[in-house]
Structures are given as structure tokens and as C-alpha cells.
C-alpha atoms as a PDB file:
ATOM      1  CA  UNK A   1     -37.312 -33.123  43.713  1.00  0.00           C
ATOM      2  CA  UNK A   2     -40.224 -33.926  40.999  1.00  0.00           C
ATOM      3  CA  UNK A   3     -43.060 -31.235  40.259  1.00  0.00           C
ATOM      4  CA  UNK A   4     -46.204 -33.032  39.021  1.00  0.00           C
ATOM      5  CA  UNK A   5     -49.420 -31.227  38.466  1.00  0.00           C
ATOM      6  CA  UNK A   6     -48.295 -28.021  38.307  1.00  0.00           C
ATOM      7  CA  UNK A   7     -51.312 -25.769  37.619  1.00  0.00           C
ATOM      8  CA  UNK A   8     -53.301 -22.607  38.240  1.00  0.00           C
ATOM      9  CA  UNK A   9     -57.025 -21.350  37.680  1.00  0.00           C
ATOM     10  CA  UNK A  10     -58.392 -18.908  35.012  1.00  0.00           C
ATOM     11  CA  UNK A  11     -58.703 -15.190  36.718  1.00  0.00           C
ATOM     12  CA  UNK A  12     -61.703 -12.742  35.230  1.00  0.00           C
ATOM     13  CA  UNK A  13     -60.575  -9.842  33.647  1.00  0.00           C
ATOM     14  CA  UNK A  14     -58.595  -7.102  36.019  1.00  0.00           C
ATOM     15  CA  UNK A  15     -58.234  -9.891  38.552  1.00  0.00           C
ATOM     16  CA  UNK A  16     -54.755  -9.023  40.724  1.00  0.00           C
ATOM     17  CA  UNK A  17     -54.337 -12.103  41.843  1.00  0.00           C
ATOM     18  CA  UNK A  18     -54.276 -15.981  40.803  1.00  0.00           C
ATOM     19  CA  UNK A  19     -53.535 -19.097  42.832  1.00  0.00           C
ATOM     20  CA  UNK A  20     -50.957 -21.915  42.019  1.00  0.00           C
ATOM     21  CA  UNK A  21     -51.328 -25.366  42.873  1.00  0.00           C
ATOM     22  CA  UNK A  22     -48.534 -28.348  42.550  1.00  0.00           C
ATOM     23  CA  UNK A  23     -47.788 -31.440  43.700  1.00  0.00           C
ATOM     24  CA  UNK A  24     -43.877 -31.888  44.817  1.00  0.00           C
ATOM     25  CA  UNK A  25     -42.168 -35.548  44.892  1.00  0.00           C
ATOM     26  CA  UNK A  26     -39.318 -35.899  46.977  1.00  0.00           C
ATOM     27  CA  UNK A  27     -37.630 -39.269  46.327  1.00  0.00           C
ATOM     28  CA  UNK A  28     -34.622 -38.324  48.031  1.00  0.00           C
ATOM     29  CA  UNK A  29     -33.082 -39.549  51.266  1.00  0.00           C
ATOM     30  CA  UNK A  30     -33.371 -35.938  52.919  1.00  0.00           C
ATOM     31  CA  UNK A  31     -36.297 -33.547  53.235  1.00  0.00           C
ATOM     32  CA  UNK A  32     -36.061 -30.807  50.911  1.00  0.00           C
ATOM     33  CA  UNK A  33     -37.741 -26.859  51.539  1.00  0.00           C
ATOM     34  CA  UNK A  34     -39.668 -25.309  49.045  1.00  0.00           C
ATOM     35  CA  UNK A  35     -38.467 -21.344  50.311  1.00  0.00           C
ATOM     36  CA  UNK A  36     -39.811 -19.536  47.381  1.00  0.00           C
ATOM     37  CA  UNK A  37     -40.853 -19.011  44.033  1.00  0.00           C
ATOM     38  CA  UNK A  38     -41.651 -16.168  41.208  1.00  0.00           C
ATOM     39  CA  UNK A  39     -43.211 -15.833  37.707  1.00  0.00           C
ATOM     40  CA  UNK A  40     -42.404 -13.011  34.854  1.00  0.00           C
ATOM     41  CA  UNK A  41     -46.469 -12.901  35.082  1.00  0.00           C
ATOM     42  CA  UNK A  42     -46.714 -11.777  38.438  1.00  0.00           C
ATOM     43  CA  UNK A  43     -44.811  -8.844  40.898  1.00  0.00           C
ATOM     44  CA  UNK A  44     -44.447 -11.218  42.981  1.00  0.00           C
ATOM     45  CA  UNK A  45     -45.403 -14.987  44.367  1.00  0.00           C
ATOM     46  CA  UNK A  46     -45.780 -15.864  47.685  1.00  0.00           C
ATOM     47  CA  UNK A  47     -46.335 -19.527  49.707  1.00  0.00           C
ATOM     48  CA  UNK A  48     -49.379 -19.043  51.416  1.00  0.00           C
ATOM     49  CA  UNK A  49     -52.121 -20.808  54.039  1.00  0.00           C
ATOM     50  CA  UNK A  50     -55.981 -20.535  54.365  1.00  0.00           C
ATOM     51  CA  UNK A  51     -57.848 -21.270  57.535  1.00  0.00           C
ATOM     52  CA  UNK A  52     -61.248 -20.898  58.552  1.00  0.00           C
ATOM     53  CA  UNK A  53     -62.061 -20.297  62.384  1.00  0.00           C
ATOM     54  CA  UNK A  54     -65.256 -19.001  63.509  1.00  0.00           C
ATOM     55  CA  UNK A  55     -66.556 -19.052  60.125  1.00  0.00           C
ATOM     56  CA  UNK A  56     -63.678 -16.134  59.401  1.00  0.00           C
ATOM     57  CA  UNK A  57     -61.058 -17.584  56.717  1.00  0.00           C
ATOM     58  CA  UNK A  58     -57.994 -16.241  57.051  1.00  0.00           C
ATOM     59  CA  UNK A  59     -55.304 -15.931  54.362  1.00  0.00           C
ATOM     60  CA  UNK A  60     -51.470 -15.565  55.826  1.00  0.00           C
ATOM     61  CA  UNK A  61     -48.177 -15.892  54.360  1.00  0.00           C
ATOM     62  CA  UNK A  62     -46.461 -19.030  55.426  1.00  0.00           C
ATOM     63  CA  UNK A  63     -42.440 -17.708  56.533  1.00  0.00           C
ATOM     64  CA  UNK A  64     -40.070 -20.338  56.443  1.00  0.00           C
ATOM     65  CA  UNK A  65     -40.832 -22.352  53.780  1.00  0.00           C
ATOM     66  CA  UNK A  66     -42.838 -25.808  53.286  1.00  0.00           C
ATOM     67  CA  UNK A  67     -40.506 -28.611  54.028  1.00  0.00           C
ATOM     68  CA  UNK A  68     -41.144 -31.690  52.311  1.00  0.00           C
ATOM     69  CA  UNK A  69     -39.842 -35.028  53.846  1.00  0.00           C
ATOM     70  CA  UNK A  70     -37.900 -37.582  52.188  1.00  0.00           C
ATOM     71  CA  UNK A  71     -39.613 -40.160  50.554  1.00  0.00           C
ATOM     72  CA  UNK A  72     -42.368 -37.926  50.657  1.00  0.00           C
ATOM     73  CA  UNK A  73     -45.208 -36.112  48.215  1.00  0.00           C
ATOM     74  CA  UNK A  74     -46.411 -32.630  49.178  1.00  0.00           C
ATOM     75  CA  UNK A  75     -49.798 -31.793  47.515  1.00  0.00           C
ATOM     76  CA  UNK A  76     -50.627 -28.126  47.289  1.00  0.00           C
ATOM     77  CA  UNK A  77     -54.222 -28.194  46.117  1.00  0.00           C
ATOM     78  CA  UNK A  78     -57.225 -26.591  46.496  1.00  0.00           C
ATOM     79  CA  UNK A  79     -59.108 -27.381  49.572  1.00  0.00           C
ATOM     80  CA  UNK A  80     -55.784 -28.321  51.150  1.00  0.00           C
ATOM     81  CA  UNK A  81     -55.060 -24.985  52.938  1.00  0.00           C
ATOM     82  CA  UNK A  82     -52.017 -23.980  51.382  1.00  0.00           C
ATOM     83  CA  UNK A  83     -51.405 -22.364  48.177  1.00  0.00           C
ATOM     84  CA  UNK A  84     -48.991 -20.117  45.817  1.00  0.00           C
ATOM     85  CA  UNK A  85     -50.058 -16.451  45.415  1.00  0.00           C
ATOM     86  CA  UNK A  86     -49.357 -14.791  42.578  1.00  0.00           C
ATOM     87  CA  UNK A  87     -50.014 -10.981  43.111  1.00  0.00           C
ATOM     88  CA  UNK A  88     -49.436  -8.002  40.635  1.00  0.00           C
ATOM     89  CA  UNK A  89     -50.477 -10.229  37.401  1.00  0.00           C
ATOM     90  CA  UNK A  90     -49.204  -8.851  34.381  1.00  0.00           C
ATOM     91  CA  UNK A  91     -52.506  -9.482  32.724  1.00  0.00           C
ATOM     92  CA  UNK A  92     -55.230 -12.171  32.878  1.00  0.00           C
ATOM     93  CA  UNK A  93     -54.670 -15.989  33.061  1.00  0.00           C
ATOM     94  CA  UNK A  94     -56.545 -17.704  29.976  1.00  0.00           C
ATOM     95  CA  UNK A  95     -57.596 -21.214  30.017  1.00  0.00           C
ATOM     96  CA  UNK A  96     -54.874 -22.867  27.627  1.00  0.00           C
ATOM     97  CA  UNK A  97     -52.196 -19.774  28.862  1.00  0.00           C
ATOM     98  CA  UNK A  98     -48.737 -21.863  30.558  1.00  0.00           C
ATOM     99  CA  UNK A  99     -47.444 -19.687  33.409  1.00  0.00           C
ATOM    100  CA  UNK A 100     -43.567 -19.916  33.470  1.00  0.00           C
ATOM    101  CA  UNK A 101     -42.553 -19.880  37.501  1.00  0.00           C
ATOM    102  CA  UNK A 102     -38.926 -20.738  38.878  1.00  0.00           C
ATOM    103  CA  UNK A 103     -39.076 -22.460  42.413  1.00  0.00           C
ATOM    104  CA  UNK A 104     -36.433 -22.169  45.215  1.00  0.00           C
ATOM    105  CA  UNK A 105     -35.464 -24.823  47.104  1.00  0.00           C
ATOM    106  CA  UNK A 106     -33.355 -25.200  49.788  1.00  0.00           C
ATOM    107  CA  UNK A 107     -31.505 -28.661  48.765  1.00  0.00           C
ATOM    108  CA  UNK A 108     -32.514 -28.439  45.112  1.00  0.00           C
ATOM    109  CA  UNK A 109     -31.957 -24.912  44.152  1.00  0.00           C
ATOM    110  CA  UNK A 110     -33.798 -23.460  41.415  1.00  0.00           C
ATOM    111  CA  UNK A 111     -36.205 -25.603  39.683  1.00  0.00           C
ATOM    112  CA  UNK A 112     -38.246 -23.687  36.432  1.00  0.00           C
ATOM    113  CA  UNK A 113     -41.584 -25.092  36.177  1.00  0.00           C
ATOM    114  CA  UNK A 114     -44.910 -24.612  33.350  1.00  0.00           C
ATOM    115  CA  UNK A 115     -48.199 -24.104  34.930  1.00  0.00           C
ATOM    116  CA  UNK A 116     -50.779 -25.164  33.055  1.00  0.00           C
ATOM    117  CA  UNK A 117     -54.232 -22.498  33.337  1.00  0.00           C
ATOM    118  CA  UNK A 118     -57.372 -24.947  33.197  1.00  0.00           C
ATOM    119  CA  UNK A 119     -60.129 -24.976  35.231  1.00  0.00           C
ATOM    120  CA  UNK A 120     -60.294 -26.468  38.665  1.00  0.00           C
ATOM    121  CA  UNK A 121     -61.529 -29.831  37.855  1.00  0.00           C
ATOM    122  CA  UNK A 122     -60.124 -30.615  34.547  1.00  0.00           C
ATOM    123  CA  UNK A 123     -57.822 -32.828  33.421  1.00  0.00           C
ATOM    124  CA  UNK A 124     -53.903 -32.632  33.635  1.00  0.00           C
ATOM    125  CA  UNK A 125     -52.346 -32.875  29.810  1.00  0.00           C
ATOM    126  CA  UNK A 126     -50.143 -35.491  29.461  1.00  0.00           C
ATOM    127  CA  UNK A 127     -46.553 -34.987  29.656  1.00  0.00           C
ATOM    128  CA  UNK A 128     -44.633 -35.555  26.988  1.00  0.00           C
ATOM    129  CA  UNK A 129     -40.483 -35.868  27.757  1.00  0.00           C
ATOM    130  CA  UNK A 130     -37.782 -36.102  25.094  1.00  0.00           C
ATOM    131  CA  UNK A 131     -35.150 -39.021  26.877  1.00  0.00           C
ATOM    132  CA  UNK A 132     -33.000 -37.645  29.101  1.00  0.00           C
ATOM    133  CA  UNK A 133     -35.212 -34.629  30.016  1.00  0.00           C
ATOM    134  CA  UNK A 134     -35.828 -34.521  33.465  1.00  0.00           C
ATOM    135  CA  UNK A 135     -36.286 -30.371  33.240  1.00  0.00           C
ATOM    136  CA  UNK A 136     -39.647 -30.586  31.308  1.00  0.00           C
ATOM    137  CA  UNK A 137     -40.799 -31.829  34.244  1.00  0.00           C
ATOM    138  CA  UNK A 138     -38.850 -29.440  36.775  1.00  0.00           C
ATOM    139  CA  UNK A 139     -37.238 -32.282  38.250  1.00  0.00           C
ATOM    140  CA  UNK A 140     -33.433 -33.120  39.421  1.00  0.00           C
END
């Protein structure tokens, strides 16, 4: 498992919550299930889905995890429906801030990740690895 494009949006000031959005490469031969995650900077991160019906959107925690096939890329992006919620933030997310977050999978175990706060929109910095340092980029 891989984590590209791990990032989250600026919140205003006294904002409880933030989203998280990541892209997740699995070049394995077996599907993989992202079950959870959580962040010093939050009480508490949940996976969760949007949908709109009847011009009512709906925001639900997803139980069970999102699986992620081999072979396969799962992008978690805005607009896509699903999300990572953090709720309880510590304190507000600056542009510039890196939000430290440790993700549970079901194969892969614990993976610790850096989420870049920038502005939906903006450009992912490049990242820079020292040789053998798959971890910088949370993969294994």
C-alpha cells in the first residue's frame, strides 16, 4: 500500500471539523481495507460518505472499511463522495500546517502519513525521499 496526495483543506477559525483527502495505491496481488485512521489534531477521525438525494446531502459514516482492490488506486477526493472526518480539532488547520495521521489497514497495518493543509485546488509539493525510504511516503 502507497499513499499519494495525502491532503486536507484550511478550516476558519473555531471550525470543529476538517476533511482529509488521499489517494491509496495498492500494487499488491490482494485487496487491502483501509478500517481506520486518527490524528493527535483531532478527537477523533472517521471514513465517511456524502450523497445528495432529493436535493438533501447526506453525510454518514461508512462501517466496514473501504476496500481497495489489488492492482488498484482508490481516490478519496473532493467531489468523489467519500472522505476522512476529522472531528474535535485541536485547533485550526493553517495553509502550510502538515497534519500527522496513522492509517489502519487490514493487510498493511499501520501506515503514518503527513497531510499537507493547502487549498483545494493547489498544487501537491513534491516529494522528496532519502533512498530506501518508503515511510516518507506511508508506503510498505
Amino acid at each position: 500500500i502507497r499513499i499519494t496526495d495525502a491532503w486536507c483543506p484550511p478550516t476558519p477559525p473555531g471550525a470543529p471539523t476538517a476533511a482529509g483527502y488521499l489517494t491509496i495505491v495498492n500494487a499488491g496481488r490482494t485487496p487491502d481495507r483501509l478500517t481506520g485512521a486518527a490524528s493527535p489534531m483531532a478527537a477523533q477521525v472517521q471514513l465517511h460518505s456524502m450523497t445528495t438525494t432529493g436535493g438533501i446531502m447526506r453525510m454518514r459514516p461508512v462501517t466496514g472499511g473501504l476496500q481497495v482492490a489489488a492492482h488498484q488506486t482508490l481516490a478519496i477526493q473532493p467531489g468523489g463522495g467519500l472522505h476522512l472526518m476529522l472531528i474535535g480539532l485541536k485547533r485550526p488547520l493553517r495553509a502550510g500546517d502538515r497534519v500527522p495521521m496513522t492509517l489502519t489497514f487490514a493487510r498493511a497495518g499501520r501506515i503514518d502519513v503527513g497531510f499537507a493543509v493547502r487549498p483545494q485546488g493547489a498544487a501537491a509539493p513534491a516529494m522528496h525521499m532519502a533512498p530506501h525510504d518508503h515511510m516518507a511516503m506511508g508506503g510498505r
